[in-house]
Protein backbone atom coordinates (compact mmCIF):
# COMPACT_ATOMS: atom_id res chain seq x y z
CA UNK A 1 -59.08 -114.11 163.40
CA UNK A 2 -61.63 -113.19 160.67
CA UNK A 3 -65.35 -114.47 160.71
CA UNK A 4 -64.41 -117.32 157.93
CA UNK A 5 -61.11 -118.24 160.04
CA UNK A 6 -64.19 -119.11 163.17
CA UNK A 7 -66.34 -120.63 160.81
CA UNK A 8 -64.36 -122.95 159.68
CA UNK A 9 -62.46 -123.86 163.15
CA UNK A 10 -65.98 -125.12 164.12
CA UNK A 11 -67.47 -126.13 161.33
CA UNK A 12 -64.21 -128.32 160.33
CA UNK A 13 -64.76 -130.59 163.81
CA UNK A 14 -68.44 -130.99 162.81
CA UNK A 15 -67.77 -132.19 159.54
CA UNK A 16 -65.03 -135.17 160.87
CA UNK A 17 -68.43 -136.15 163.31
CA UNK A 18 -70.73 -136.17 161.01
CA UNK A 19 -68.51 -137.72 157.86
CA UNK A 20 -67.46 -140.13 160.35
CA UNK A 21 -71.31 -141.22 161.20
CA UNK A 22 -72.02 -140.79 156.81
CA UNK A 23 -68.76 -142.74 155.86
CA UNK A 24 -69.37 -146.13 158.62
CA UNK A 25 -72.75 -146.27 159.25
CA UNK A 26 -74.33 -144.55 156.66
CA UNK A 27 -77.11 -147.35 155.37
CA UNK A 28 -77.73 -148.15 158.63
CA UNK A 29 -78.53 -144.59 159.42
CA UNK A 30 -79.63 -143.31 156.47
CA UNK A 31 -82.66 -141.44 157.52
CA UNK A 32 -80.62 -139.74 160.11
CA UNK A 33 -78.24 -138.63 157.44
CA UNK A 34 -80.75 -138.09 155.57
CA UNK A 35 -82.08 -135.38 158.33
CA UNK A 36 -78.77 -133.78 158.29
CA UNK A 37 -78.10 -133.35 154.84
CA UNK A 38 -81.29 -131.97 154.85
CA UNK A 39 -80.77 -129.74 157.41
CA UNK A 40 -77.71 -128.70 155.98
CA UNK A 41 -79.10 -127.90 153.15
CA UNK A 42 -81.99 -125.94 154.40
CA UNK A 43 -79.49 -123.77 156.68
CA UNK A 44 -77.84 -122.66 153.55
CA UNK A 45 -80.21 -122.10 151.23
CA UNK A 46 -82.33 -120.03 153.77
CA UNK A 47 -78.80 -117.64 154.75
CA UNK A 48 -78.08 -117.69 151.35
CA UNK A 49 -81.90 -116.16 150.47
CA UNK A 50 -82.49 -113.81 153.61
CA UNK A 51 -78.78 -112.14 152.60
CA UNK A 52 -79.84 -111.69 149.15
CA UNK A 53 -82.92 -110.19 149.87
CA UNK A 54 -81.86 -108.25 153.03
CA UNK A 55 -78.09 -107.75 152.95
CA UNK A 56 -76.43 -106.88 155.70
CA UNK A 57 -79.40 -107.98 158.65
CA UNK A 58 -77.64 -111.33 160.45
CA UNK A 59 -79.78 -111.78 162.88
CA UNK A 60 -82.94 -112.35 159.83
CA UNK A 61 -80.58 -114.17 157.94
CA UNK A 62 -80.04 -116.46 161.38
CA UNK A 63 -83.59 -117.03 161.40
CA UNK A 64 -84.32 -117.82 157.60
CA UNK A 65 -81.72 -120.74 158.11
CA UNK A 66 -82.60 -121.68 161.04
CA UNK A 67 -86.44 -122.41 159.54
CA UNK A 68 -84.92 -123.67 156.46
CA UNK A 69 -83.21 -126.23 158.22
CA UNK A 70 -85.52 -127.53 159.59
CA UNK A 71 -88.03 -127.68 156.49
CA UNK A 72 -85.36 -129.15 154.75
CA UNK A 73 -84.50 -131.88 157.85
CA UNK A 74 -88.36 -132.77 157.33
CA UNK A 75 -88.81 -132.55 153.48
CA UNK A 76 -85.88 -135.42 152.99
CA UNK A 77 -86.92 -137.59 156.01
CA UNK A 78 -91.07 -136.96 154.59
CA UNK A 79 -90.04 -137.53 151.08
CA UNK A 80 -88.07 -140.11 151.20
CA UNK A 81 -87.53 -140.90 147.58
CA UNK A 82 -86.36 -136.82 147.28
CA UNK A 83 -83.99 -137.60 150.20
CA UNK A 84 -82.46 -140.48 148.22
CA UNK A 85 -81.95 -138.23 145.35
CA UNK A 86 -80.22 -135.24 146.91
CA UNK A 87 -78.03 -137.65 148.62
CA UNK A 88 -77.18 -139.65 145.36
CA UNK A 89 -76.93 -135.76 144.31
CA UNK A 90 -74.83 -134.70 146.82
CA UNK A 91 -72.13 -137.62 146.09
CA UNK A 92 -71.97 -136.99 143.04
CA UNK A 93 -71.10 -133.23 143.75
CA UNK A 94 -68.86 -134.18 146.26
CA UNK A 95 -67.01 -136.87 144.38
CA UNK A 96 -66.28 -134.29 141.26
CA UNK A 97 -65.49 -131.55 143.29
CA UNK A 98 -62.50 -133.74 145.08
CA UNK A 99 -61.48 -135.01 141.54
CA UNK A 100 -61.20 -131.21 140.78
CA UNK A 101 -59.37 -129.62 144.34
CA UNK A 102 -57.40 -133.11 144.40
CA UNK A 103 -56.00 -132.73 141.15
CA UNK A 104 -55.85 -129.11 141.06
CA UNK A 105 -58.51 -127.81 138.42
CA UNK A 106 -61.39 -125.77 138.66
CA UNK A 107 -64.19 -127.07 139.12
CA UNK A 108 -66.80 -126.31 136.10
CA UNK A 109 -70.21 -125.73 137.09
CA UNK A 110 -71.56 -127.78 134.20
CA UNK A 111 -69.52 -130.91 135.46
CA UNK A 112 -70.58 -130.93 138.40
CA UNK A 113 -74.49 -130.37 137.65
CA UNK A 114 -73.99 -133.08 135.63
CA UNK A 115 -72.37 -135.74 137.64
CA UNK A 116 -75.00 -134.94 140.73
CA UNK A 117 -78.09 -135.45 138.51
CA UNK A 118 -76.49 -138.44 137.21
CA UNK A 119 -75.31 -139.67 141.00
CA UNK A 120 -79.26 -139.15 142.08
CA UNK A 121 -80.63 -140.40 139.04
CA UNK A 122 -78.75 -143.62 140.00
CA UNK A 123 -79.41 -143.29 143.78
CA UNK A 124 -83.43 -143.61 142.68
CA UNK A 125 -82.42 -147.08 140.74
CA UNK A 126 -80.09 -148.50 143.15
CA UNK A 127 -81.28 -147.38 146.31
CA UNK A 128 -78.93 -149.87 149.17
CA UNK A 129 -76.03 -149.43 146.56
CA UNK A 130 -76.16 -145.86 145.67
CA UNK A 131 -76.99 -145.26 149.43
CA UNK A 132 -73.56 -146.94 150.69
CA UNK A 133 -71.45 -145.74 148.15
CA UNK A 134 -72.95 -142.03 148.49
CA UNK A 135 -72.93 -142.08 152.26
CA UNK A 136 -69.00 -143.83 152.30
CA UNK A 137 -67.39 -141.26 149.77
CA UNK A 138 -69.57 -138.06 151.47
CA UNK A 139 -68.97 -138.91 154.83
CA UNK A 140 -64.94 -140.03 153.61
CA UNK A 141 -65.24 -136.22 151.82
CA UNK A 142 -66.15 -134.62 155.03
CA UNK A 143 -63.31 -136.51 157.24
CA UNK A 144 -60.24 -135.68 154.76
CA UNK A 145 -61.97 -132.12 154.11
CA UNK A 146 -62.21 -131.59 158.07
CA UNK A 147 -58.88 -133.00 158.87
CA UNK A 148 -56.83 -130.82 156.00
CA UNK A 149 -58.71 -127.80 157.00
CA UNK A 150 -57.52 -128.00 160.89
CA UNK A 151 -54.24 -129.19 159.56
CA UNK A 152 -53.79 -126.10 157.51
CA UNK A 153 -54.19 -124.20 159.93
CA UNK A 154 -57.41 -122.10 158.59
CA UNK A 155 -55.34 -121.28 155.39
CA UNK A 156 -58.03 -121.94 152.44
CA UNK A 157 -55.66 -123.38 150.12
CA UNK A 158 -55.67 -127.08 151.97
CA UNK A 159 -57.00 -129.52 148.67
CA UNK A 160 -60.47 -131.08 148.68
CA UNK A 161 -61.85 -127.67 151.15
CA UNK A 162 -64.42 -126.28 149.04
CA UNK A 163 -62.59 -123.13 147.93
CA UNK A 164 -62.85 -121.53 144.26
CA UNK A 165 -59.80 -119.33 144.94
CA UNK A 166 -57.86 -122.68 144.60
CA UNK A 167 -56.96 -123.12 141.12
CA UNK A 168 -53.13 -124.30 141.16
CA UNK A 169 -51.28 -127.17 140.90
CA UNK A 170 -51.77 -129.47 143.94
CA UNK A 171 -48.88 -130.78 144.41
CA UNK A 172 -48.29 -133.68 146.61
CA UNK A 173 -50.56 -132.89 149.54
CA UNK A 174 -53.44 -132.54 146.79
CA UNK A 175 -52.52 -136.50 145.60
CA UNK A 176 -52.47 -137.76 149.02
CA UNK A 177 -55.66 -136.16 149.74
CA UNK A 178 -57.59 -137.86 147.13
CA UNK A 179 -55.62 -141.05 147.74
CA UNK A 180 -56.58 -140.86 151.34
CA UNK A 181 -60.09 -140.26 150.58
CA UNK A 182 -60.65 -142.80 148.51
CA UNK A 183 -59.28 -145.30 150.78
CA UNK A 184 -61.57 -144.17 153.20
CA UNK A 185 -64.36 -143.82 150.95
CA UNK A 186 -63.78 -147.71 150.06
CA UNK A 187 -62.85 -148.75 154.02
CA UNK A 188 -66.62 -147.39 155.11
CA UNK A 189 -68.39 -148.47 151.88
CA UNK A 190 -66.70 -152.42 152.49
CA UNK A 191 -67.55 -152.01 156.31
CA UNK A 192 -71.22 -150.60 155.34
CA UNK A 193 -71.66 -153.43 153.05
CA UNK A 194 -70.10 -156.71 155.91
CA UNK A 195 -72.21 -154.81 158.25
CA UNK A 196 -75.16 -155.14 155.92
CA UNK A 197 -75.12 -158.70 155.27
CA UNK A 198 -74.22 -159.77 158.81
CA UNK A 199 -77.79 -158.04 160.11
CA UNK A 200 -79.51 -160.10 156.38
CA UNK A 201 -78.04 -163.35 157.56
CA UNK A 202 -79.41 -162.71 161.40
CA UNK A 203 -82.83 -162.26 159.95
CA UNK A 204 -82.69 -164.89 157.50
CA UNK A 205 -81.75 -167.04 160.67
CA UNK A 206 -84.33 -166.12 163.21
CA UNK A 207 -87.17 -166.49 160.31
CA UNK A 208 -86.11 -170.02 160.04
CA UNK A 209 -87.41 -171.73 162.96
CA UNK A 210 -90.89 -170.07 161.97
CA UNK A 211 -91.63 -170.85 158.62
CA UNK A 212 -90.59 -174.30 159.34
């Protein structure tokens, strides 16, 4: 089994935890998702950068993402309003790229810049919307991506996996994909949002008796 083959045997678990945590109980956790995406993001910017600038040396490469994750883990719980962008951000790169592998097209760069400045540009107006909505359909994302992934078996050519090889038709695996994450998508953002309101109307309660 190759390097990628490992990678994504563990990774693909990780992804089901941590979509499951982003799709259910994203609002409620949001700085905690926030830390992760952060994290996540650090990790690969900093591989990506030591491997560019010293190809070949792993163990540097280890240690560039290891720091950047946890710059970035700070930077988006610090900065908060930044955090709520690159999450808004992130949805919206997440939702077009599962149009895309769902559907079978590939995905154009432009697109997708586009739709994740326009997903954090919104994220900054509507925070508690933008923040359910992003944290249902990411964590949903990572749950159907993780789930395909193990399914398939390791093969790259299960839909919604981030793969740019994959440029077919989709057939009807790739349909029921995207059906299955947007169910999901609107099962944790309907759950975020009950959730939500039950914890408004407890407050609202318990402030009563005192301001009367």
């Amino acid at each position: 089994m190759n390097d990628y083959a490992w990678t994504g045997h563990l990774t693909a678990p990780v992804a089901i935890a941590v979509g499951a945590l982003a799709c259910f109980w994203g609002y409620r956790i949001v700085k905690v998702v926030l830390g992760i995406m952060g994290f996540m993001a650090g990790v690969t910017g900093g591989w990506t950068l030591a491997l560019s600038l010293a190809p070949g040396h792993n163990v540097l490469a280890l240690g560039c993402a290891a720091v950047g994750g946890v710059l970035g883990a700070i930077l988006c719980i610090w900065l908060f309003f930044l955090g709520i962008f690159l999450l808004g951000a992130s949805a919206g790169l997440v939702i077009a790229a599962a149009v895309f592998g769902g559907t079978g097209h590939q995905a154009q760069p432009i697109l997708l810049l586009v739709a994740a400045v326009a997903f954090g540009g919104l994220a900054l107006l509507l925070q508690k919307f933008m923040i359910v909505v992003s944290t249902a359909f990411s964590g949903s994302y990572l749950i159907t991506a993780g789930l395909l992934h193990l399914i398939s078996a390791g093969q790259h050519t299960a839909p919604l996996w981030f793969d740019r090889s994959q440029t077919g038709p989709p057939g009807i695996p790739g349909y029921v994909a995207l059906a299955f994450w947007l169910v999901l998508g609107l099962v944790g953002a309907s759950s975020q949002y009950r959730a939500s309101r039950r914890r408004d109307e407890a407050v609202r309660r318990e402030a009563q008796p005192a301001s009367s």
